[in-house]
Protein backbone atom coordinates (compact mmCIF):
# COMPACT_ATOMS: atom_id res chain seq x y z
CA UNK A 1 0.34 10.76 -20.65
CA UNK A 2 3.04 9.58 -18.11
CA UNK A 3 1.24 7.83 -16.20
CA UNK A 4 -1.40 4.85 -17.23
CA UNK A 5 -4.03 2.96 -14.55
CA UNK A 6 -2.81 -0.52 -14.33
CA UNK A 7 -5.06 -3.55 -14.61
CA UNK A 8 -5.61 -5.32 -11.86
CA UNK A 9 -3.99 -8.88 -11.97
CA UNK A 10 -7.50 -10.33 -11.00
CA UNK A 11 -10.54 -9.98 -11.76
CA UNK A 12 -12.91 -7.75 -9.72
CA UNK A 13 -14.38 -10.54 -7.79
CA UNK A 14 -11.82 -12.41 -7.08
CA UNK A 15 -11.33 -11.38 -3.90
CA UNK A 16 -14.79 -12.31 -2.55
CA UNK A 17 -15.64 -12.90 -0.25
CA UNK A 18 -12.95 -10.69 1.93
CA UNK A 19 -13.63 -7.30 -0.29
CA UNK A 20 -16.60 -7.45 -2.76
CA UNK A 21 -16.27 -6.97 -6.71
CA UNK A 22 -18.61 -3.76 -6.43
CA UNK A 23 -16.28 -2.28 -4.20
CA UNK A 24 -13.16 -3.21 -6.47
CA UNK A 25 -14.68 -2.32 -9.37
CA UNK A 26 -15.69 1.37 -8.00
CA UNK A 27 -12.44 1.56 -6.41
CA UNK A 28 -10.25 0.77 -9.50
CA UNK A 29 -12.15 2.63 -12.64
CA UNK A 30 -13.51 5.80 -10.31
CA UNK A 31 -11.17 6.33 -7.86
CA UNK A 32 -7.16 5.38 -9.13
CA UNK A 33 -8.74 6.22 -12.25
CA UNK A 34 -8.93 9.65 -10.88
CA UNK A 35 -5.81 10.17 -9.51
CA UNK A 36 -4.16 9.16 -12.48
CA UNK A 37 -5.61 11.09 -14.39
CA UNK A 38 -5.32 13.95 -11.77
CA UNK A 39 -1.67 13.58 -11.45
CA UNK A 40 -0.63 13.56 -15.39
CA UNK A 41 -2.98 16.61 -15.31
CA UNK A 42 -0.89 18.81 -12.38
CA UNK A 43 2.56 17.39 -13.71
CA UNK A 44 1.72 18.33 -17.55
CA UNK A 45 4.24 20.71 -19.17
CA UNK A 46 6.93 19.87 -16.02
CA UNK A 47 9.91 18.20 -15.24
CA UNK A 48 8.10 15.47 -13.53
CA UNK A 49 6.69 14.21 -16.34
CA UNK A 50 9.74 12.25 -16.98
CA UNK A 51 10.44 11.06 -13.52
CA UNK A 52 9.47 8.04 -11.73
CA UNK A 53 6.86 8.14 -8.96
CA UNK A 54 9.07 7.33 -6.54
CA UNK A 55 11.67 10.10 -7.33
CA UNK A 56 8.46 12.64 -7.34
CA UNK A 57 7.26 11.48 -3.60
CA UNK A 58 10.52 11.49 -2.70
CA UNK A 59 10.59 15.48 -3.76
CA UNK A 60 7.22 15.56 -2.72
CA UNK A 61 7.79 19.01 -0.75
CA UNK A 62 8.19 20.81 -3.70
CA UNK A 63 5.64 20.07 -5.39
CA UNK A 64 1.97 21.55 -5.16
CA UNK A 65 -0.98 19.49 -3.70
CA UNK A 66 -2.66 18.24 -6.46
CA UNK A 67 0.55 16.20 -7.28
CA UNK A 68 1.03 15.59 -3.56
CA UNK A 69 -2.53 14.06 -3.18
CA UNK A 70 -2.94 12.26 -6.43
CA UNK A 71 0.75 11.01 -6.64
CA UNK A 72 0.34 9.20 -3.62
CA UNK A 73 -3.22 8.23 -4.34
CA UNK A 74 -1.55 6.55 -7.75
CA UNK A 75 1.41 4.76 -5.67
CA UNK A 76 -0.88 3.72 -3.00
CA UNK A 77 -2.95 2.15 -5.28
CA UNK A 78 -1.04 0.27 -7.74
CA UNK A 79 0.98 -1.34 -4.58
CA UNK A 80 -2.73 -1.96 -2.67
CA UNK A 81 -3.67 -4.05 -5.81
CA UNK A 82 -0.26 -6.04 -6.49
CA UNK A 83 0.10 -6.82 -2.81
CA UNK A 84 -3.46 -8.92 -2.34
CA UNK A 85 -4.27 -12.05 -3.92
CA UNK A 86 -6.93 -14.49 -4.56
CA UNK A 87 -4.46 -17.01 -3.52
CA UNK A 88 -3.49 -14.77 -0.68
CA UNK A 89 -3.60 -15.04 3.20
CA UNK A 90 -2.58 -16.83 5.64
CA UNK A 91 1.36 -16.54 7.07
CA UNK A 92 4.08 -16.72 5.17
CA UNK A 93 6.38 -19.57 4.15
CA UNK A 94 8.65 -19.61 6.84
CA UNK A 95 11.71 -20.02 4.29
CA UNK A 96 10.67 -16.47 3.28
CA UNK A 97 12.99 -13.79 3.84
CA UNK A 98 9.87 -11.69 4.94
CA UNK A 99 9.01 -14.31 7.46
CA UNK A 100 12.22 -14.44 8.91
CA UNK A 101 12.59 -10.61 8.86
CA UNK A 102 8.82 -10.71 11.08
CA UNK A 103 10.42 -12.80 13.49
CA UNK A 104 13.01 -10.87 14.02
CA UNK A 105 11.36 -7.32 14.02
CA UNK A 106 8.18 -8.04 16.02
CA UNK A 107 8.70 -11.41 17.33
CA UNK A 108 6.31 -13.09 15.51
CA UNK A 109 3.75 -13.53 13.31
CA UNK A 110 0.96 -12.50 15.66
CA UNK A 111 2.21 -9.56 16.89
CA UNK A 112 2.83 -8.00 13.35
CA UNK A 113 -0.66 -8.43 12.88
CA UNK A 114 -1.46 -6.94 16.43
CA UNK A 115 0.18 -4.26 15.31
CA UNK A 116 -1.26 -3.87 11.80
CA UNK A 117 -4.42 -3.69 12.45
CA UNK A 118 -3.84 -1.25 15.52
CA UNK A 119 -1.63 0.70 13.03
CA UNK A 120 -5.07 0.80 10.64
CA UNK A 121 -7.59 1.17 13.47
CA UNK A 122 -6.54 4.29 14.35
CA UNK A 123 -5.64 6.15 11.50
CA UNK A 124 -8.01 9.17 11.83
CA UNK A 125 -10.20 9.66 9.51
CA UNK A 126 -9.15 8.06 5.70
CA UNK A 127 -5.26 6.77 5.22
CA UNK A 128 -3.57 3.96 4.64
CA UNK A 129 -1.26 1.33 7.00
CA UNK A 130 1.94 0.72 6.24
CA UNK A 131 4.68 -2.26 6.54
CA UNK A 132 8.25 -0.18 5.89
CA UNK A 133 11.94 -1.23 5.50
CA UNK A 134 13.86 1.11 6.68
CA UNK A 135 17.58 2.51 6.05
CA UNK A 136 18.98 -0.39 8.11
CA UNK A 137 17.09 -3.11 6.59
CA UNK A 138 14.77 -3.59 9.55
CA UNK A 139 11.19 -3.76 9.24
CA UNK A 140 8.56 -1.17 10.78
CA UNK A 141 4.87 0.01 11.01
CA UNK A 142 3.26 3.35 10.10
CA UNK A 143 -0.05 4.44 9.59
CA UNK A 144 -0.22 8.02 6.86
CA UNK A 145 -2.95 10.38 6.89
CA UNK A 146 -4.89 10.89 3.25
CA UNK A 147 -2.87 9.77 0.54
CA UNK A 148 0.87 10.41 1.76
CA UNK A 149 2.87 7.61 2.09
CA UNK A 150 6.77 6.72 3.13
CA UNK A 151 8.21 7.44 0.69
CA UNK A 152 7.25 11.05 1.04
CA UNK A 153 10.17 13.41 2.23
CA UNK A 154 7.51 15.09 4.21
CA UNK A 155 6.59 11.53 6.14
CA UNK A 156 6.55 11.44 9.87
CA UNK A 157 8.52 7.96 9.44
CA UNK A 158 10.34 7.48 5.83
CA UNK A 159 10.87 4.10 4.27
CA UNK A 160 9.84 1.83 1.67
CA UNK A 161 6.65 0.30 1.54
CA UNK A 162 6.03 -3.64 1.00
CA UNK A 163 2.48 -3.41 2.25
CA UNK A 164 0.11 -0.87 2.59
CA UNK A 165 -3.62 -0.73 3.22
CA UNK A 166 -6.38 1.49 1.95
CA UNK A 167 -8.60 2.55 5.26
CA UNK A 168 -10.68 4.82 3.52
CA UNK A 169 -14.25 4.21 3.49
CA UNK A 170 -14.68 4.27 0.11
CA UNK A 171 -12.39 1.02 0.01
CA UNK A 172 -14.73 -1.27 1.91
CA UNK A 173 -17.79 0.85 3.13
CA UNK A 174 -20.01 -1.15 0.40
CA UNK A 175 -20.05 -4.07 2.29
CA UNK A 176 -18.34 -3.07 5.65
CA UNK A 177 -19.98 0.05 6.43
CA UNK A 178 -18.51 1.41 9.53
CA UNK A 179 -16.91 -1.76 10.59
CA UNK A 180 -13.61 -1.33 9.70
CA UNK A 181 -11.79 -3.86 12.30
CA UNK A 182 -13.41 -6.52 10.20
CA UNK A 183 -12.63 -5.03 6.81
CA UNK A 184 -9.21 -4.89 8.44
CA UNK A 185 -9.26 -8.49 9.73
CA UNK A 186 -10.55 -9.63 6.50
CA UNK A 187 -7.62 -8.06 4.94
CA UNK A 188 -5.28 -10.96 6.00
CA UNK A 189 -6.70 -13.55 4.08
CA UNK A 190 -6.14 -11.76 0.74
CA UNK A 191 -1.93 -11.04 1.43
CA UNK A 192 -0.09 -12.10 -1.53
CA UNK A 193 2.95 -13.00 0.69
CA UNK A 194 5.13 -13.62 -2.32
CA UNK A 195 4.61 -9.78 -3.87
CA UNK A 196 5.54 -8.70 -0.20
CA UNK A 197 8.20 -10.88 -0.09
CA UNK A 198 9.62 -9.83 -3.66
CA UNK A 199 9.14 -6.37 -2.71
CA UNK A 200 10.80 -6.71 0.66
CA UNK A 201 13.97 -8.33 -0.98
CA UNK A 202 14.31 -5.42 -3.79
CA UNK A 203 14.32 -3.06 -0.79
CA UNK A 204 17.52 -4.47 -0.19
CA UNK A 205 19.51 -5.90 -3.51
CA UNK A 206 22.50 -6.38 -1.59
CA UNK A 207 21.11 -8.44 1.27
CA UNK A 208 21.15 -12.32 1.80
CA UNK A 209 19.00 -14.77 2.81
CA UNK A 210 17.92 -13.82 6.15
């Protein structure tokens, strides 16, 4: 198979009490379960078995649905999981690169969030919000419908991801139900701000320190 579901660095409560170990539990083994096993099973006997993901969302136009919809729904994912923590939340260090780069993008801390969580408020129906880099190094917000994501050639707003999260119901309507501004608010205090901040800084090899 060319692509495996990933463990989750934690275990399935350790979240609590911001998302619930029920929820991560269904959310890991059912659904990224599925869309692994979905995509190895629409990119079997093709070229894209031995690609990256990235180089197959970045072709994504080319390729049929199935590996459209379950390609991003296995990229989603396996960022979604790296980028939380138990040890999460909060802002970051402000001798972060990523905390300097939120400065300067959105003038501050708060207003990133403002933004965020308007960004995941009103994605219609299920998708996922997005924190980008883009080709000039400079941070931005999206919001993608289903499971499409920036990296996608067929994105209204292409970049790379550093944070990205899961607004469909099936990620927190367990113990949210239809409240998702506080499944969304909750969100914040589960950021692994060092992932981000890794992930932010291999956008851009070349850069230094902020």
């Amino acid at each position: 198979m060319a692509f495996q579901l990933p463990d989750l660095p934690y275990g399935y409560d350790a979240l609590e009490p911001h998302i619930d170990a029920r929820t991560m539990e269904i959310h890991h083994t059912k659904h990224h379960a599925a869309y692994t096993t979905n995509l190895n099973a629409a990119i079997a006997g093709t070229e894209a078995e031995n690609l990256k993901i990235e180089d197959i969302l970045a072709n994504i136009s080319k390729y049929s649905a199935a590996v459209r919809n379950n390609g991003g729904g296995y990229y989603n994912h396996n960022l979604f999981w790296e980028i939380m923590s138990p040890n999460g939340g909060g802002e970051p260090s402000a001798q972060m690169n990523i905390h300097k780069a939120i400065e300067r993008d959105f003038g501050g801390f708060e207003n990133f969030k403002t933004q965020f969580s308007n960004a995941a408020m009103t994605r219609f129906g299920s998708g996922w919000a997005w924190l980008c880099v883009d080709k000039e190094d400079h941070l931005f917000i999206t919001s993608t419908p289903n499971q499409d994501n920036p990296l996608m050639d067929v994105a209204e707003k292409q970049g790379t991801p550093i944070l990205g999260l899961d607004v469909w119901e099936h990620a927190y309507y367990l113990n949210y139900q239809n409240r998702r501004a506080d499944y969304v608010a909750a969100f914040f205090n589960v950021i692994n701000w060092h992932e981000v901040t890794k992930r932010f800084n291999d956008a851009n090899p070349g850069r230094s320190n902020l």
